[in-house]
Protein backbone atom coordinates (compact mmCIF):
# COMPACT_ATOMS: atom_id res chain seq x y z
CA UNK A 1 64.28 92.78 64.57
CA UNK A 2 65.14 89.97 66.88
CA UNK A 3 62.59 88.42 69.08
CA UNK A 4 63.08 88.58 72.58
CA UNK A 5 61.77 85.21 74.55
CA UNK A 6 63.74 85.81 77.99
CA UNK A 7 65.67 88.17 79.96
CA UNK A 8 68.71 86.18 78.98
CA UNK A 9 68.02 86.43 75.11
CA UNK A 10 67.49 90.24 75.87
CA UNK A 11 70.95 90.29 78.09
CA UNK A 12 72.77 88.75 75.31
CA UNK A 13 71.34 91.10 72.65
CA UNK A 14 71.77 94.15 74.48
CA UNK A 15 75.70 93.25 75.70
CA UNK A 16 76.45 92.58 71.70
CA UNK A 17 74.53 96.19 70.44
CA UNK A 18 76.54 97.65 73.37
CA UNK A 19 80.27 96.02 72.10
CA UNK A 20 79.12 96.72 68.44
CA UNK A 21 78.33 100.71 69.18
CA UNK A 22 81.45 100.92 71.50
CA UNK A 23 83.31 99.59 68.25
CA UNK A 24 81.78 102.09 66.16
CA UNK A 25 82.93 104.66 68.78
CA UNK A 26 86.56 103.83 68.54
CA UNK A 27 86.97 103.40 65.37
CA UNK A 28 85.68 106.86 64.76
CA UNK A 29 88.07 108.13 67.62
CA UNK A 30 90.97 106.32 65.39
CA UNK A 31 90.34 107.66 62.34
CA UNK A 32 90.36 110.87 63.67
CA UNK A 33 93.53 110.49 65.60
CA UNK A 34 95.06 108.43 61.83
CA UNK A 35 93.66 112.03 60.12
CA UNK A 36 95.55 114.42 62.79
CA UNK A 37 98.40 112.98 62.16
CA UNK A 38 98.08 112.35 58.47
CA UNK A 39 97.39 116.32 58.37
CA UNK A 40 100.49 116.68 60.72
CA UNK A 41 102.69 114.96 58.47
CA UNK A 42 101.65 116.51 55.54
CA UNK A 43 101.98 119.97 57.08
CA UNK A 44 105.90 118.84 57.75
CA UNK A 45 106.30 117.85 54.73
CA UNK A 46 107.32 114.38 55.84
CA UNK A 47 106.06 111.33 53.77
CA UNK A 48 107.20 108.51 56.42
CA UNK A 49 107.56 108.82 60.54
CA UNK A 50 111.20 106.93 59.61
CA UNK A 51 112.04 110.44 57.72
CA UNK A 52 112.03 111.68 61.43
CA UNK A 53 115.34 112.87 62.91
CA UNK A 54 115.49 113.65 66.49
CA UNK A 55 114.88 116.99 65.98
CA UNK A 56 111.89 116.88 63.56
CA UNK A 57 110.17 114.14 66.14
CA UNK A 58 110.51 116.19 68.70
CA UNK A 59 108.33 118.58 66.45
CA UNK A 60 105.72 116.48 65.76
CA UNK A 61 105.32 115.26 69.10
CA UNK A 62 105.28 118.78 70.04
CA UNK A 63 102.63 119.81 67.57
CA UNK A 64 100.65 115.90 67.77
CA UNK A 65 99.99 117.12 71.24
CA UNK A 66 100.29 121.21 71.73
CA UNK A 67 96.56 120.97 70.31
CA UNK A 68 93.95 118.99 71.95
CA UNK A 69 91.67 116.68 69.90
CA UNK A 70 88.09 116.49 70.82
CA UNK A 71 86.33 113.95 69.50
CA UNK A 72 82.25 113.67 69.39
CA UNK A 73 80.86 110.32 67.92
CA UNK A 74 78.44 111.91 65.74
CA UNK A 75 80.65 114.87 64.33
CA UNK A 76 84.72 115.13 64.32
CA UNK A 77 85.38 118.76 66.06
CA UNK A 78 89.39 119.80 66.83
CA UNK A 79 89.81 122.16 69.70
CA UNK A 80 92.66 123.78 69.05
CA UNK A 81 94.80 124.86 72.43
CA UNK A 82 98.49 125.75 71.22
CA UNK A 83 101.15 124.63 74.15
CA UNK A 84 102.59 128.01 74.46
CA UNK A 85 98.70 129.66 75.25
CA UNK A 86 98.82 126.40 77.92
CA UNK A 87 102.31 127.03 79.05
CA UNK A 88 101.87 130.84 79.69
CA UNK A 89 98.53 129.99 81.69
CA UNK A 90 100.28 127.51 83.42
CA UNK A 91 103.18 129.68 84.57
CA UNK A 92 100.74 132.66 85.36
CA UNK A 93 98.83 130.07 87.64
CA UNK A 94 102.07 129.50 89.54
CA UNK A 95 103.04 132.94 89.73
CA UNK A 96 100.05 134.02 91.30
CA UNK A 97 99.97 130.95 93.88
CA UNK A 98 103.38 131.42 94.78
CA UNK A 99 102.30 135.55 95.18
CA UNK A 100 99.49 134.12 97.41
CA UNK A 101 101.57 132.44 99.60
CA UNK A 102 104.03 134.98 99.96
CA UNK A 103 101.50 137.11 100.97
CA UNK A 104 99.66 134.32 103.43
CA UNK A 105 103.36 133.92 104.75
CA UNK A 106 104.19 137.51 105.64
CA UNK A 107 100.78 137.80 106.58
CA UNK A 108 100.68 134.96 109.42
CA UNK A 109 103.99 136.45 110.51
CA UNK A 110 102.45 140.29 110.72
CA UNK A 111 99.76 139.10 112.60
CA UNK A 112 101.32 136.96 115.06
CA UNK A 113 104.08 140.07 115.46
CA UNK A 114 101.41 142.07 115.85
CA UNK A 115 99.48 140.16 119.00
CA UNK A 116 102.66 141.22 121.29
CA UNK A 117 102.63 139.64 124.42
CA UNK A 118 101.59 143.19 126.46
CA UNK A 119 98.18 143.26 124.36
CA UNK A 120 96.85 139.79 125.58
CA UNK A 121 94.85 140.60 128.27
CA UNK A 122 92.10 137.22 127.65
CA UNK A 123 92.01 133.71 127.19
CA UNK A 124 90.58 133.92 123.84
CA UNK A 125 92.95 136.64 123.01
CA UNK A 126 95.86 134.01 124.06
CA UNK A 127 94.29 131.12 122.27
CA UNK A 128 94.08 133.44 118.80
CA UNK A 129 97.64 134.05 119.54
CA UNK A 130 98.83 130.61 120.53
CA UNK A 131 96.76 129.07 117.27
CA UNK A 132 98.82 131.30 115.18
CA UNK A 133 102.11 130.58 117.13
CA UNK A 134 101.38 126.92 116.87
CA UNK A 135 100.19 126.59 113.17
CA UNK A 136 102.80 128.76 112.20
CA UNK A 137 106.02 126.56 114.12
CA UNK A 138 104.37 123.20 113.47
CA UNK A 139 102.81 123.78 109.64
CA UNK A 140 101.85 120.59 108.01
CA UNK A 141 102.33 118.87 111.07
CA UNK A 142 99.69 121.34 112.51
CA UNK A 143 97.13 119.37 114.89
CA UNK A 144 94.91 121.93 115.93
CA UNK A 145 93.22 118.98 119.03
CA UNK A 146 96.72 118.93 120.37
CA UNK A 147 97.09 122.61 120.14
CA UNK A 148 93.87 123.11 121.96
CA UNK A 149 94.97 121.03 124.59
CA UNK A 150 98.04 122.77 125.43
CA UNK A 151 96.36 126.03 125.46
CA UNK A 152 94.24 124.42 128.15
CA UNK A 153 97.05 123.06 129.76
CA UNK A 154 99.00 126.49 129.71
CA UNK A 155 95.84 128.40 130.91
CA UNK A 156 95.56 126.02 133.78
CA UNK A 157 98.67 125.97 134.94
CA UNK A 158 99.24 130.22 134.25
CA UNK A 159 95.51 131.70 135.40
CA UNK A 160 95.89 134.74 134.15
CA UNK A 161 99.58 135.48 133.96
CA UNK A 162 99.62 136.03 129.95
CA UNK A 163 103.14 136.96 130.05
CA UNK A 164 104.01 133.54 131.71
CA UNK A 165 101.57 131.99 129.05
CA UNK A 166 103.19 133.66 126.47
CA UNK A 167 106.91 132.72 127.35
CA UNK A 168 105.83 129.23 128.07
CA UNK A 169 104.43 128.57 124.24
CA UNK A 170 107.42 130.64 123.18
């Protein structure tokens, strides 16, 4: 054990046990990565990566990284995760987010169908209406302080004549 005689000495000492154990660390994390694809290999049947045609590498990248390696500095584990279990979430995932906003979609257009221009017979009715009519024409672009705005400016200039509101934000 070294003695430490200043905060420098202890600086120095701790920055070198810090490179050596982060040098430990990847050279564990190598090995592991050399043994994958050593296993790999020998699982192909291939004795050099210049055996490789196109084909076969396309393979072994396939396989090298269908599963994912995780490695723990004290003990080697492999998760396994095959690419078509990944791919099939994957594509369920956008299936159902694509359902969803289908369904937000035809939603938003029921609803602001629904709010005919007869049934507004309030302010707040109108501004539910116009928020929808607004969000709906402008999307992305949506800025719901410049929406609120117009409503005001609609309702100011309109008091009380919906129909006029209504064919005005139209």
């Amino acid at each position: 054990m070294e003695k430490i005689s200043s905060f420098k000495d202890f600086q120095s000492i701790y920055t070198e046990r810090a490179q050596t154990r982060l040098s430990e660390e990847n050279e564990i994390k190598r090995n592991a990565i050399a043994e994958r694809v050593k296993n790999i290999l020998s699982e192909m049947e291939i004795s050099s990566l210049k055996d490789l045609d196109e084909d076969t590498k396309l393979k072994f990248v396939d396989t090298l990284f269908s599963e994912e390696v995780v490695i723990d500095t004290e003990e080697t584990e492999e998760v396994e995760e095959t690419e078509e279990e990944s791919t099939e979430e994957v594509e369920e995932t956008e299936e159902t987010e694509e359902s969803a906003e289908e369904v937000e979609e035809t939603e938003e257009t029921e609803e602001t169908e629904e709010v005919a221009e007869a049934e507004i017979n309030s302010d707040e009715e109108f501004e539910e209406y116009a928020m929808k009519v607004l969000k709906q024409a402008h999307g992305d672009d949506f800025d719901e302080e410049k929406a609120k705005d117009a409503i005001d400016g609609l309702k100011s200039k309109y008091s009380g004549d919906y129909g006029a509101m209504v064919g005005a934000l139209s």
